[in-house]
N, C-alpha and C. Protein backbone atom coordinates (compact mmCIF):
# COMPACT_ATOMS: atom_id res chain seq x y z
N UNK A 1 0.85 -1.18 0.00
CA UNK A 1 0.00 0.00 0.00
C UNK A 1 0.89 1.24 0.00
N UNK A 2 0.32 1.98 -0.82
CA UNK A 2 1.30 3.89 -0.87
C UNK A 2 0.94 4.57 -0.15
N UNK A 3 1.80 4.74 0.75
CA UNK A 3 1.11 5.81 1.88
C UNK A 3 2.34 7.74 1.54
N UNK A 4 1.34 8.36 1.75
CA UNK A 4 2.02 9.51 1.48
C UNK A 4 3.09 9.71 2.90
N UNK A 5 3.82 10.64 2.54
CA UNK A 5 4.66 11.41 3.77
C UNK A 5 4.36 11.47 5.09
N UNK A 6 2.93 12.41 5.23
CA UNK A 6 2.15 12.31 6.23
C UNK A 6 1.62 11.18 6.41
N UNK A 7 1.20 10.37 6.12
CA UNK A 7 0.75 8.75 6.32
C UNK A 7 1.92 7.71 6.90
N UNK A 8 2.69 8.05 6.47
CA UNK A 8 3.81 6.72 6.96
C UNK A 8 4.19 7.99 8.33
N UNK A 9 4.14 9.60 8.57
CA UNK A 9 5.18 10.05 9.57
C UNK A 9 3.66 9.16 11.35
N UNK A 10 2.46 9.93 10.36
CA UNK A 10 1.64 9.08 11.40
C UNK A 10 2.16 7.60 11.81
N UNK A 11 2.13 6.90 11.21
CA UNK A 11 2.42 5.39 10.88
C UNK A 11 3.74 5.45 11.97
N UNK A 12 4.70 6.02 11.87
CA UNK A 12 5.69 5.62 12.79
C UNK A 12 5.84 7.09 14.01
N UNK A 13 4.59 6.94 14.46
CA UNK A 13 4.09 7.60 15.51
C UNK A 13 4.39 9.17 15.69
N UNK A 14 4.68 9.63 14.84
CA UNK A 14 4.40 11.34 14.77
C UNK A 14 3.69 11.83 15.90
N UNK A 15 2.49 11.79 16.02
CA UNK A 15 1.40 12.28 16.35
C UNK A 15 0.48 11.35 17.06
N UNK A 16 1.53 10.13 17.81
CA UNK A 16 1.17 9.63 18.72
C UNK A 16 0.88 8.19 18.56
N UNK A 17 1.05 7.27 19.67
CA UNK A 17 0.40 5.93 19.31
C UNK A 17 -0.50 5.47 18.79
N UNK A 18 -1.50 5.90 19.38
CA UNK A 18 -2.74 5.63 19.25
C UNK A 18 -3.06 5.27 17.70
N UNK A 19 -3.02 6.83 17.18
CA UNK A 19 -2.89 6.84 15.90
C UNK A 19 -2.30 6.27 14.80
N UNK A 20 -1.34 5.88 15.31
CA UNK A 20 0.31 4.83 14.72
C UNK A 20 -0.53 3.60 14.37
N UNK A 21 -1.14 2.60 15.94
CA UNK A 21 -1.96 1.70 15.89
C UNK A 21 -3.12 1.77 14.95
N UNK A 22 -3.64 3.11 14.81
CA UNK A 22 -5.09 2.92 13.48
C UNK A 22 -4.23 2.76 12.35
N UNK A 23 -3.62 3.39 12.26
CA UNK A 23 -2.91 3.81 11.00
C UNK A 23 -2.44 1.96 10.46
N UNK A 24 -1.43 1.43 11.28
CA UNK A 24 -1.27 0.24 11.30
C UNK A 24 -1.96 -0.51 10.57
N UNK A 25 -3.29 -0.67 11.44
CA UNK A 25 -4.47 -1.37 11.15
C UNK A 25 -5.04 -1.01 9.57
N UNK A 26 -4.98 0.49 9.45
CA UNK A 26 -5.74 0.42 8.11
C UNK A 26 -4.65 -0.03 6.65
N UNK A 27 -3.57 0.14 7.42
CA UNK A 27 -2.44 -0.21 6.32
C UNK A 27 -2.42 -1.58 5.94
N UNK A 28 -2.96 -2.35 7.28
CA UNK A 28 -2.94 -3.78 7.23
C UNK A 28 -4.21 -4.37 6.36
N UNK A 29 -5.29 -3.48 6.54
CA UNK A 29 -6.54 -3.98 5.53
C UNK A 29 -6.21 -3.97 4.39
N UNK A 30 -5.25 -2.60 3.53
CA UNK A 30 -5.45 -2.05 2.78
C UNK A 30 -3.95 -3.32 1.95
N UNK A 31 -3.35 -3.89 2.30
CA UNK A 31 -2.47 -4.62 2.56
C UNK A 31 -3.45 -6.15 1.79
N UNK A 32 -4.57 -6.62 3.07
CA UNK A 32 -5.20 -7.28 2.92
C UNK A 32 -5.92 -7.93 1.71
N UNK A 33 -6.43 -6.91 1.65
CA UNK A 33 -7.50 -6.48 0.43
C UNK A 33 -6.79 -6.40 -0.93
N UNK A 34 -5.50 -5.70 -1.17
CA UNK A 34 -4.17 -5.45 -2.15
C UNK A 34 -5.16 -4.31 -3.04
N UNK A 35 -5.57 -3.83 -2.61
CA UNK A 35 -6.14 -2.46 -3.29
C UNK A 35 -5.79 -0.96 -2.80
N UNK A 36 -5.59 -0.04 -3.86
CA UNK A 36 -5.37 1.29 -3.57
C UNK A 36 -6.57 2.11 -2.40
N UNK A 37 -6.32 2.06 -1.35
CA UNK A 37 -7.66 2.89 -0.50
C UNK A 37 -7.29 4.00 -0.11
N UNK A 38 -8.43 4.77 0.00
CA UNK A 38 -8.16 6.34 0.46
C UNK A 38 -8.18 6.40 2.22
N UNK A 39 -7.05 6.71 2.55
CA UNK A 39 -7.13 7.16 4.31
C UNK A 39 -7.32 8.29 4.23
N UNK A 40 -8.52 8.68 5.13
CA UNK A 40 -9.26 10.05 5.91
C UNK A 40 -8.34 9.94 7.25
N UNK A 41 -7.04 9.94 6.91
CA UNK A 41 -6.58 10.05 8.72
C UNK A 41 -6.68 11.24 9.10
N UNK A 42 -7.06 12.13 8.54
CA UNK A 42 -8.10 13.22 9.52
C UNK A 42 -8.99 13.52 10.39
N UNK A 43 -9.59 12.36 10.69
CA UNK A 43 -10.61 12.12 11.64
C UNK A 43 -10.62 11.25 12.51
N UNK A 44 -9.49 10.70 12.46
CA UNK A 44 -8.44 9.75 13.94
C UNK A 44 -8.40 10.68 14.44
């Protein structure tokens, strides 16, 4: 999965665990699935 700049700085906890952990998770669906998905990590 392609995660932009801001997506991977979330991803390796920028802006906190918590978030790291969603982020994780949706990387892991998106992983899952092997399709291009749009993250709204704006609303984590």
């Amino acid at each position: 999965m392609k995660l932009t700049k801001e997506e991977k700085d979330i991803l390796n906890g920028a802006q906190g665990q918590t978030k790291a952990k969603i982020m994780k998770t949706l990387v892991e669906f998106g992983d899952l699935f092997d399709k291009k998905i749009k993250i709204c990590y704006y609303n984590l």
